[in-house]
Protein backbone atom coordinates (compact mmCIF):
# COMPACT_ATOMS: atom_id res chain seq x y z
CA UNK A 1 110.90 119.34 118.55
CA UNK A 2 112.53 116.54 120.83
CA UNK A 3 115.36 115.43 118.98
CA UNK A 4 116.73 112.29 119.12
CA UNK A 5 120.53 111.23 118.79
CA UNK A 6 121.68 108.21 118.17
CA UNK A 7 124.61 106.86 119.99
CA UNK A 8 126.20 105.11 117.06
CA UNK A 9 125.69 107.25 113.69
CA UNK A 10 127.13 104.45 110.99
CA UNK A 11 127.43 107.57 108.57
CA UNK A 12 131.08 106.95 108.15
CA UNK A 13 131.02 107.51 104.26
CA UNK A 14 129.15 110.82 104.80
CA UNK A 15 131.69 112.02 107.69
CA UNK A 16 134.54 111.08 105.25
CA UNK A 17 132.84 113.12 102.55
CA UNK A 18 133.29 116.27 104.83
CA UNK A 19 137.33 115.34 105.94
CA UNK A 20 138.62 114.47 102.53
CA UNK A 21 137.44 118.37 101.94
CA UNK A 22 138.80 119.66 105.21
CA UNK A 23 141.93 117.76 104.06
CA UNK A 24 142.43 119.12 100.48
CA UNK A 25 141.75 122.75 102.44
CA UNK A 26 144.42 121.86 105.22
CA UNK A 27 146.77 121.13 102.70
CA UNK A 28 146.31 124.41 100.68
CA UNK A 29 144.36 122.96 97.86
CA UNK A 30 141.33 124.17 96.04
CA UNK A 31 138.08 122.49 96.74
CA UNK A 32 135.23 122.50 94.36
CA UNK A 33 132.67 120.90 96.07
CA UNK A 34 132.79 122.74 99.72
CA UNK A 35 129.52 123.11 100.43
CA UNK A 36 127.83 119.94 101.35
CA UNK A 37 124.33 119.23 101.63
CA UNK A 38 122.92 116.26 103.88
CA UNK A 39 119.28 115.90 103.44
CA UNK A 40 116.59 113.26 104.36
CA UNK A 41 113.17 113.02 106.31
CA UNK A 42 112.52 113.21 109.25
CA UNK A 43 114.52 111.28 112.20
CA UNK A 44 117.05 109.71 109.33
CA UNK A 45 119.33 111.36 111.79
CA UNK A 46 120.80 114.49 109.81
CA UNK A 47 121.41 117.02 112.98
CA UNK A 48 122.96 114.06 115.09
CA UNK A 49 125.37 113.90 111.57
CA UNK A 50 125.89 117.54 111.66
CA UNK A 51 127.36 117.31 115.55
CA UNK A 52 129.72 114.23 115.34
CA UNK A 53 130.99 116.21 112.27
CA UNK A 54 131.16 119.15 113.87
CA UNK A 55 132.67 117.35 117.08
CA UNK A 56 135.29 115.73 115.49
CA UNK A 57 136.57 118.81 113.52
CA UNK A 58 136.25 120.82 116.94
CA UNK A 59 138.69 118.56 117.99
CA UNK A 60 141.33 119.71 115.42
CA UNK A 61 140.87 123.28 117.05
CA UNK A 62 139.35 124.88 114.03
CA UNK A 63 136.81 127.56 114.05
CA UNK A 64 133.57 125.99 113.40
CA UNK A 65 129.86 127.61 114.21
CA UNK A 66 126.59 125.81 113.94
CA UNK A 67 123.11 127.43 113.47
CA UNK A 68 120.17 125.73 113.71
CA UNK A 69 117.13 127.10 111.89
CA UNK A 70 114.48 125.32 113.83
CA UNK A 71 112.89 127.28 116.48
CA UNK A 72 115.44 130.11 116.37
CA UNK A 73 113.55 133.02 114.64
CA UNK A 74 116.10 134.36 112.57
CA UNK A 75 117.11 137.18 111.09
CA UNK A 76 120.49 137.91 108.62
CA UNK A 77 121.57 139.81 111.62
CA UNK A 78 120.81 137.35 114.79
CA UNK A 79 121.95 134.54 112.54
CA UNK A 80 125.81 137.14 111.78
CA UNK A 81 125.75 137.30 115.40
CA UNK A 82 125.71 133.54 116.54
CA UNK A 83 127.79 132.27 113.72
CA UNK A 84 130.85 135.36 114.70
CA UNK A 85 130.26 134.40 118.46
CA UNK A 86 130.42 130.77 117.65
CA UNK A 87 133.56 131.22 115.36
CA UNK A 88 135.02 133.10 118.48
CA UNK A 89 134.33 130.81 121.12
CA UNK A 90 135.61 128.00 119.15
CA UNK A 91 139.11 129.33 118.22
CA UNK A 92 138.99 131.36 121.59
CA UNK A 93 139.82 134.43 119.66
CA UNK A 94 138.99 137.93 121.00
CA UNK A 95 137.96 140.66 118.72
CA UNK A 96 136.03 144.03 118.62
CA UNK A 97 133.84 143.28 115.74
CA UNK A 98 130.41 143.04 117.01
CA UNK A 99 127.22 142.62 115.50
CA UNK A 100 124.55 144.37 116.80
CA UNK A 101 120.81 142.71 116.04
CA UNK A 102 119.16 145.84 114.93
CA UNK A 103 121.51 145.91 111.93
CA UNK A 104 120.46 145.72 108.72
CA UNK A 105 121.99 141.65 106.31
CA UNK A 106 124.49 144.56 104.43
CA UNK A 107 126.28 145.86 107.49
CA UNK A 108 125.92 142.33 109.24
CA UNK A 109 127.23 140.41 106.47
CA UNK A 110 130.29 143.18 106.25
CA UNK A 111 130.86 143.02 110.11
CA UNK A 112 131.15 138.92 110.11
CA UNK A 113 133.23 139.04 106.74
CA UNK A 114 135.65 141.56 108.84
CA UNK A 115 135.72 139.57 111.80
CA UNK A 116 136.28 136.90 109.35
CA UNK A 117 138.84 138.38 107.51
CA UNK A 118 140.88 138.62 111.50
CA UNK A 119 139.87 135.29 112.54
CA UNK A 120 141.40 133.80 109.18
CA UNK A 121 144.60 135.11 109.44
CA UNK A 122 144.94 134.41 113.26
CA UNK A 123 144.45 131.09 112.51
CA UNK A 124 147.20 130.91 110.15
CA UNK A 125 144.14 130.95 107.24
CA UNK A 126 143.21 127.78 108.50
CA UNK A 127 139.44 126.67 106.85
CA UNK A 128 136.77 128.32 108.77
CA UNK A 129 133.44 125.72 109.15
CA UNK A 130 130.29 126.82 109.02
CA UNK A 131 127.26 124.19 110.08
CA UNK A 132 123.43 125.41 109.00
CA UNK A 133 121.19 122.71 109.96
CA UNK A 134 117.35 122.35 109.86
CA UNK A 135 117.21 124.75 106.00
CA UNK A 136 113.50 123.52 105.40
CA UNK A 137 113.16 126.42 108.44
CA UNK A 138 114.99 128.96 107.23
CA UNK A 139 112.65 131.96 106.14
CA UNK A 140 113.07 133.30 102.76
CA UNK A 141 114.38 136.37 104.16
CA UNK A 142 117.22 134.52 105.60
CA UNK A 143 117.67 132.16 102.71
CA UNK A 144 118.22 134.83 100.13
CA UNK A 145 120.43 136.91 102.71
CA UNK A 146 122.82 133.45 103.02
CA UNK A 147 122.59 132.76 98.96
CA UNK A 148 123.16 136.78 97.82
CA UNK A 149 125.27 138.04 100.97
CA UNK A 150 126.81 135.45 102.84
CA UNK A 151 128.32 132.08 101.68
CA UNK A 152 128.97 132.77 98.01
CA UNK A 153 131.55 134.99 99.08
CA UNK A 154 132.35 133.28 102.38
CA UNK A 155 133.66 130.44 100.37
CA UNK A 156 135.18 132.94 97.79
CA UNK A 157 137.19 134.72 100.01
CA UNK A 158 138.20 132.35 102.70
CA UNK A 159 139.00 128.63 102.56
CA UNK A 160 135.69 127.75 104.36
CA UNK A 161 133.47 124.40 104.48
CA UNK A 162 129.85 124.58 104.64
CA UNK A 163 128.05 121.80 105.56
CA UNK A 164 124.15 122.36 105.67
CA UNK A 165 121.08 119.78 106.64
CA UNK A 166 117.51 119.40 105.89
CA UNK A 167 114.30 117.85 104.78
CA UNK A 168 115.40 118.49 101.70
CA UNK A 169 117.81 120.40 99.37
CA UNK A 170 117.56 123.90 98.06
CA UNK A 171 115.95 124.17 94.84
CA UNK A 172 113.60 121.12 95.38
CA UNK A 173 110.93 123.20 95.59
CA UNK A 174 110.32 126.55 93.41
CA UNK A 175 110.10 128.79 96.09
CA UNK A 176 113.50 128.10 97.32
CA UNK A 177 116.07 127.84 94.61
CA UNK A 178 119.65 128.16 95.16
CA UNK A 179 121.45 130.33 93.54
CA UNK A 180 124.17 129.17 89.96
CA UNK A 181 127.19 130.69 92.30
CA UNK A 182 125.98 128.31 95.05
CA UNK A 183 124.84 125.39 92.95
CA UNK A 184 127.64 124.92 91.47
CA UNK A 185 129.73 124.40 94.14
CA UNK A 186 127.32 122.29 96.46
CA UNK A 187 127.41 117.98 96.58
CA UNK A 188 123.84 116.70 97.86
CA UNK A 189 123.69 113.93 99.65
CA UNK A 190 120.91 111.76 100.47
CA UNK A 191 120.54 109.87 103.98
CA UNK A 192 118.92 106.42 103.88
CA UNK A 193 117.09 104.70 107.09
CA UNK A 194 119.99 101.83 108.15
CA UNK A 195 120.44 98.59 107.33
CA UNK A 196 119.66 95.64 109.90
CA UNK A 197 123.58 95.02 110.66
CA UNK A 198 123.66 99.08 111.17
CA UNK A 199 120.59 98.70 113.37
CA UNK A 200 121.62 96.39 115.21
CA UNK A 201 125.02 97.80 115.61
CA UNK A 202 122.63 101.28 116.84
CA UNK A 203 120.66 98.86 119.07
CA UNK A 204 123.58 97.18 120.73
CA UNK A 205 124.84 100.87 121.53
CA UNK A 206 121.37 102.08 122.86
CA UNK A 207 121.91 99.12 125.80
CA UNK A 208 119.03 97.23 125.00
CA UNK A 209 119.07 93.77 124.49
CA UNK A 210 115.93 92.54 124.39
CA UNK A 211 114.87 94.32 120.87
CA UNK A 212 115.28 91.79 118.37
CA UNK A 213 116.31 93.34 114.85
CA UNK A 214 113.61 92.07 112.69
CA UNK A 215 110.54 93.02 114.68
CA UNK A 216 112.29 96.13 115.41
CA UNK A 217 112.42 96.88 111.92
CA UNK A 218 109.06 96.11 110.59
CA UNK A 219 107.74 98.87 112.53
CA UNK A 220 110.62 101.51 112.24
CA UNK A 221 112.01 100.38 108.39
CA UNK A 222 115.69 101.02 110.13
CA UNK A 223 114.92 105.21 110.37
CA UNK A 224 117.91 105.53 113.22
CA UNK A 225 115.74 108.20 115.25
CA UNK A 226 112.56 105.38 114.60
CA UNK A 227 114.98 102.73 115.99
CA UNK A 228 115.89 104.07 119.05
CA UNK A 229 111.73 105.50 119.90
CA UNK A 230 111.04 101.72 119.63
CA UNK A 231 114.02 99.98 120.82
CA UNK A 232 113.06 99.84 124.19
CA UNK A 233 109.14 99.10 123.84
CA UNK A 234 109.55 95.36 123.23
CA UNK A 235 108.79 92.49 125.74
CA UNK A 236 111.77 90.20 126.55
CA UNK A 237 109.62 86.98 126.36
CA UNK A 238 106.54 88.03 124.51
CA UNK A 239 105.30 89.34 121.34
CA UNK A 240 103.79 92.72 121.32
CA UNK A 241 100.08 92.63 122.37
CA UNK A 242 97.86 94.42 119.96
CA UNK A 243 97.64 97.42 122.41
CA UNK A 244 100.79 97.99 122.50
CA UNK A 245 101.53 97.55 118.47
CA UNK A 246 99.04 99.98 118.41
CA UNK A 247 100.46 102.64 120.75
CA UNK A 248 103.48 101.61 119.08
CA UNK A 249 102.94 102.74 115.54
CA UNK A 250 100.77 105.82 116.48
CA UNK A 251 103.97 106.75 118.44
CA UNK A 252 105.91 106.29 115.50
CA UNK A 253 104.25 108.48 112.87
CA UNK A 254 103.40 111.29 115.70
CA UNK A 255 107.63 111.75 115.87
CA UNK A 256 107.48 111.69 111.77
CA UNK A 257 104.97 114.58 112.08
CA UNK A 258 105.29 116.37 115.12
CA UNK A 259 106.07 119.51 113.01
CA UNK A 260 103.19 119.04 111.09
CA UNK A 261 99.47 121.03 111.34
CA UNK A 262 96.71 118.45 112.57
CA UNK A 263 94.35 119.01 109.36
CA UNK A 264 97.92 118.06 106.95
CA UNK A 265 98.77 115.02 109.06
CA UNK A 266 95.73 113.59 108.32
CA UNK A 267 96.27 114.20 104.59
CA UNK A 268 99.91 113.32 105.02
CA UNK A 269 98.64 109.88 105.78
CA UNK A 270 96.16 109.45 103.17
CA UNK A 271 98.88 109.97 100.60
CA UNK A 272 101.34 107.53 102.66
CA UNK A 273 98.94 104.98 101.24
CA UNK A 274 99.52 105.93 97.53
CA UNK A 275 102.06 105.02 95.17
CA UNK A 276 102.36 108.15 93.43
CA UNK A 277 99.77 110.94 93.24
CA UNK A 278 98.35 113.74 91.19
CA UNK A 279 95.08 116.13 91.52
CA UNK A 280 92.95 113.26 89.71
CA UNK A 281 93.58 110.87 91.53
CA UNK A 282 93.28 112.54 95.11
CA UNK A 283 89.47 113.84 93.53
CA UNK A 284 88.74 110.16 93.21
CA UNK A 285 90.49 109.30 96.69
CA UNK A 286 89.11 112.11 98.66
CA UNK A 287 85.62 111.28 97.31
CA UNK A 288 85.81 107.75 98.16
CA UNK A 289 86.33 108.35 102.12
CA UNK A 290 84.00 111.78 101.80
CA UNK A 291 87.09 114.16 103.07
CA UNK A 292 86.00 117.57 101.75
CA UNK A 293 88.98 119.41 100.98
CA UNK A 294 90.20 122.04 98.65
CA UNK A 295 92.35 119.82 96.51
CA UNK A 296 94.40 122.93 94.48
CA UNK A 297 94.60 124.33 97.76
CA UNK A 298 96.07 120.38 99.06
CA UNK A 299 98.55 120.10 96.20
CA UNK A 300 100.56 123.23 96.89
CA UNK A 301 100.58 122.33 100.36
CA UNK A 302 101.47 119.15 100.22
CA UNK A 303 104.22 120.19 97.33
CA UNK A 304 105.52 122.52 100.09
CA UNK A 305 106.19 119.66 102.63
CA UNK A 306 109.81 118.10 103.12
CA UNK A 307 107.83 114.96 103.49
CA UNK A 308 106.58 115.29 99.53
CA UNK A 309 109.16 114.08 96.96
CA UNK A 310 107.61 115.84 93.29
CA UNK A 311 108.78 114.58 90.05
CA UNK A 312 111.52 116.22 87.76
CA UNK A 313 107.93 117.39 85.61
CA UNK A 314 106.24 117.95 88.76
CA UNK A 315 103.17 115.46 87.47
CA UNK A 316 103.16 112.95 89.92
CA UNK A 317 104.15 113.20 93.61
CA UNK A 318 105.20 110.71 96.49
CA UNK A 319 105.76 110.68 100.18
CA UNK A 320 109.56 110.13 101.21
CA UNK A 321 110.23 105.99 100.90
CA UNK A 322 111.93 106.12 103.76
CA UNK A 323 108.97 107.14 105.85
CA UNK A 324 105.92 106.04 103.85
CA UNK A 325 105.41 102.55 105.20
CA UNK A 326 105.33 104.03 108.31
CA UNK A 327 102.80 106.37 107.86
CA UNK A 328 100.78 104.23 106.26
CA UNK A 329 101.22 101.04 108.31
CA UNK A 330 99.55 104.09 110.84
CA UNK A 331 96.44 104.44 108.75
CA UNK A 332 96.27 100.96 107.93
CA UNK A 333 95.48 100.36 111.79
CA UNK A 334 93.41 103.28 112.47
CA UNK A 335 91.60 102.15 109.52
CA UNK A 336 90.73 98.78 111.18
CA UNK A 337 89.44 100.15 114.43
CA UNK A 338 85.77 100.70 113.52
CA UNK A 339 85.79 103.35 116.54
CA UNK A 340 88.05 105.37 114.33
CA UNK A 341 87.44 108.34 112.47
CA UNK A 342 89.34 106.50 109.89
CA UNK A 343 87.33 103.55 109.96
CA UNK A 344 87.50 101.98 106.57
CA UNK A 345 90.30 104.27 105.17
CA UNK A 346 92.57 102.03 103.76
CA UNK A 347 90.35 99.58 101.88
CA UNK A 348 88.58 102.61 100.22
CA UNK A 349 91.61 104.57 99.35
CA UNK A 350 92.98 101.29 97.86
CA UNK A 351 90.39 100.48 95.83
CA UNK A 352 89.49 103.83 94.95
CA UNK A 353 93.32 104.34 93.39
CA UNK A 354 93.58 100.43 91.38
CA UNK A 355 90.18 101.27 90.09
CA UNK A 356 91.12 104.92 88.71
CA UNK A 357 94.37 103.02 87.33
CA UNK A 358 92.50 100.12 85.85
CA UNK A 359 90.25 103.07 83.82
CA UNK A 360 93.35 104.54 82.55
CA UNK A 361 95.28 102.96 79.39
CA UNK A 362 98.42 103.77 80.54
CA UNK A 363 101.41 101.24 80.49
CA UNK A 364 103.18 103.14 82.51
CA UNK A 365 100.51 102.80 85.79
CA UNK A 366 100.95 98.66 85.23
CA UNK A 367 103.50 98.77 88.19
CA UNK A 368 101.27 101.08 90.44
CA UNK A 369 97.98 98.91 89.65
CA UNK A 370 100.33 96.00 91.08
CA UNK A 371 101.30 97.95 94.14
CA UNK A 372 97.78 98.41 95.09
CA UNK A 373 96.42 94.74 94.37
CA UNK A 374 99.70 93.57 96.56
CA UNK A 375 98.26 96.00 99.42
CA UNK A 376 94.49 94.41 98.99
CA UNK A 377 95.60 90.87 99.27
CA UNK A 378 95.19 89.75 95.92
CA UNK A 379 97.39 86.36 95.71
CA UNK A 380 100.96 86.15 93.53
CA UNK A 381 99.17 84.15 90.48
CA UNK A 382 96.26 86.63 89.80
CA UNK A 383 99.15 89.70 89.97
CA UNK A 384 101.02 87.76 87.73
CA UNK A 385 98.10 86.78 85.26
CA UNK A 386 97.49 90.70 85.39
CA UNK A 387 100.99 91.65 84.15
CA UNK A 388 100.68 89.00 81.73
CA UNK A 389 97.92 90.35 80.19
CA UNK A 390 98.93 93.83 80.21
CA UNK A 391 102.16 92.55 78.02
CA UNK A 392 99.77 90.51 75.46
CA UNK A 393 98.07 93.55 74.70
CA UNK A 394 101.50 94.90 73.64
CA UNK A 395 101.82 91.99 71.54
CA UNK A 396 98.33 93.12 69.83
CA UNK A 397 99.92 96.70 68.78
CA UNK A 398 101.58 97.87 65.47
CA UNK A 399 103.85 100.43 67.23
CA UNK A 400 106.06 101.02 70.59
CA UNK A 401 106.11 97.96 71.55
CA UNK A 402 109.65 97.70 73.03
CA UNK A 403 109.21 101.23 74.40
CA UNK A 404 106.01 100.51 76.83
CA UNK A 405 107.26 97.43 77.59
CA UNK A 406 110.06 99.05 79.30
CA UNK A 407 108.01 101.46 80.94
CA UNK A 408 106.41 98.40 82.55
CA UNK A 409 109.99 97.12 83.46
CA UNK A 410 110.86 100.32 85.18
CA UNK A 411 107.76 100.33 86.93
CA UNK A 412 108.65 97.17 88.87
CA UNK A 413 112.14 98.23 89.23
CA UNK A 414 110.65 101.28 90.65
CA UNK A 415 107.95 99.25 93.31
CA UNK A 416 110.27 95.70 93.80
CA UNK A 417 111.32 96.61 96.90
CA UNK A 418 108.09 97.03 98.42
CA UNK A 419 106.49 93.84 97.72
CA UNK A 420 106.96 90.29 99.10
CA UNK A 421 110.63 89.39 97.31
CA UNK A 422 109.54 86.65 96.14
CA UNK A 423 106.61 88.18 94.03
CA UNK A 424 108.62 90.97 92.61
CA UNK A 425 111.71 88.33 91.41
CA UNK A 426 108.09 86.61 89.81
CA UNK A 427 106.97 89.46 88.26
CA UNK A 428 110.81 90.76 86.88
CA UNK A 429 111.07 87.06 85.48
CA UNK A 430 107.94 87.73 83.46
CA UNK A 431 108.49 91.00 82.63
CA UNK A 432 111.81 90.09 81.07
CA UNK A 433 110.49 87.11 79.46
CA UNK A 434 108.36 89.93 77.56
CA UNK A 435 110.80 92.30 76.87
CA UNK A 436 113.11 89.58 75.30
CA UNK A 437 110.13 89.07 72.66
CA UNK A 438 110.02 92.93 71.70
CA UNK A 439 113.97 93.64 71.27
């Protein structure tokens, strides 16, 4: 994977999170929270994160080792290995505990805990850092040999700060759960694309000056590893020419799933044009652009992506916000090149999924139905007509009224950001208009 670091991270309140816990450790104090867990799709910049943190605590002189889980094949006792040689390279300390790769997690774990053990008090028991980055990768060998061997009693038995990236956190998906011990003591935190005055700030560091903030970011939605792909790509005195916009956005959504099998990227981008999704509704989507694929099969891959956000009840799933317009803004072209293979994609897929909604009685699809008429073109006074009407037939009912008419309200809390702002402040002032009736 080529990965791309930004020259100017604006992740100051995440690097803080990690030095107000180095700081309680330097100063002898207990620390609940030491493992911290950055996590985010792809190109929201989490390993460039991972280094400046791990720079600027290098610069204290304190033991720190990094793995990265991408690419690196690991085993418990190649991954004992690099983080003891790391740890010893970084506090230039000497020692005879070695760890040989043909031992089994046990005996590595016990030969890095000894090493440990000499490293600590060298150090004057100074907090030993540990970096894992890239977790989605880590197999499940590994993973259970770091929950059941490794960190729960690295951070027992030494003052140590663990600071981990990835796709996404540990116990998002079933198969990966991390452990009560480990749970407990871990803070998650989410990284969101930048903002335009942190893009430009990233932009202005890049050196390029002719990549003006907006246009930039209709393309890229401020991902930082999106922003500097595309910073350079835009004409000094010209708009881009429809070539290039092309080449452009393909370029784009190849770096979002360069790490992703050529039969699920196509799949990947369907679903970038949905709202939400479930088995159903991929049966009716999947028919309507005559994709034949093994939809139980689909779901648990899909589910198994980092790119696949799945609800607390796992019945409805998304593609990560961050990423989704990008992905579909991708299809949305391919769609309109009638040379494509995807010739006619969007359209069907979006009226495929409002017609499936507009079958359902379901007040709690109003806001989704609205997402897709926004997508098809369908002007600000018929979407508003539409919610109207969906709140009348509230009026008609005996029960529940205030109850689905919330569900409605959270709907367009939900979707407001992705529609024109000032349809979704339109569409708030009616829905509150309603729910003012049923209190």
């Amino acid at each position: 994977m080529n990965q791309i670091d930004s020259p100017n991270l604006n992740r100051e309140q995440h690097i803080q999170e990690a030095f107000t816990r180095l700081d309680s450790m330097l100063a002898d104090n207990w620390v609940r929270d030491c493992v911290l867990f950055f996590h985010g799709p792809p190109l929201i910049g989490k390993t460039t994160l991972l280094k400046e943190i791990q720079r600027r605590m290098s610069a204290r002189g304190l033991p720190s080792a990094r793995m990265d889980f991408f690419g690196a094949a690991p085993t418990p006792a190649r991954v004992a290995k690099q983080i003891r040689n790391q740890w010893a390279h970084s506090a230039d300390f000497v020692s005879g505990n070695g760890i040989d790769e043909t031992m089994n997690g046990p005996e590595a774990a016990d030969h890095l805990f000894e090493f440990a053990r000499h490293l600590y008090q060298v150090s004057l028991r100074r907090p030993l850092i540990l970096f894992l980055d890239s977790m989605e990768d880590c197999p499940v060998e590994c993973l259970d040999w770091l929950q059941m061997k490794f960190l729960p009693r690295l951070i027992e038995e030494f003052s140590a700060l663990v600071i981990i990236a990835g796709r996404q956190h540990p116990g998002q998906n079933s198969s990966d759960l991390w452990i009560h011990d480990l749970e407990r003591r871990t803070a998650r935190f989410i990284l969101e694309p930048f903002t335009p005055e942190e893009t430009a700030r990233q932009i202005e560091r890049l050196g390029v000056a002719n990549a003006p903030i907006e246009t930039l970011m209709a393309y890229t939605h401020g991902v930082p590893g999106l922003n500097t792909l595309a910073a350079d790509k835009f004409p000094k005195d010209r708009p881009l020419e429809k070539e290039e916009e092309k080449e452009l956005r393909q370029r784009l959504a190849d770096a979002i799933l360069e790490r992703t099998s050529e039969d699920l990227r196509v799949d990947l981008l369907i679903v970038s044009c949905l709202w939400q999704f479930d088995r159903e509704l991929l049966e009716v989507v999947y028919k309507a652009i005559k994709r034949e694929r093994d939809l139980d099969a689909l779901l648990k891959e899909l589910s198994a992506t980092p790119l696949i956000q799945t609800s607390p009840g796992g019945y409805a799933r998304t593609i990560s916000p961050s990423i989704r317009p990008v992905l579909e803004a991708a299809l949305q072209q391919a769609s309109e090149d009638p040379s494509s293979p995807y010739a006619g994609w969007y359209t069907l897929i979006l009226n495929a999924a409002t017609q499936w909604l507009a079958e359902k009685i379901d007040y709690s699809n109003i806001a989704s139905r609205i997402f897709y008429q926004v997508r098809l073109g369908v002007d600000e006074s018929n979407v508003s007509a539409d919610l109207k009407a969906a709140f009348e037939g509230l009026e008609k009912r005996n029960t529940r009224q205030s109850e689905l008419a919330y569900r409605i309200e959270r709907g367009l809390q939900d979707i407001k950001t992705v529609l024109p702002a000032h349809m979704a402040a339109t569409l708030l002032q009616v829905s509150h208009e309603y729910l003012a009736k049923f209190k």
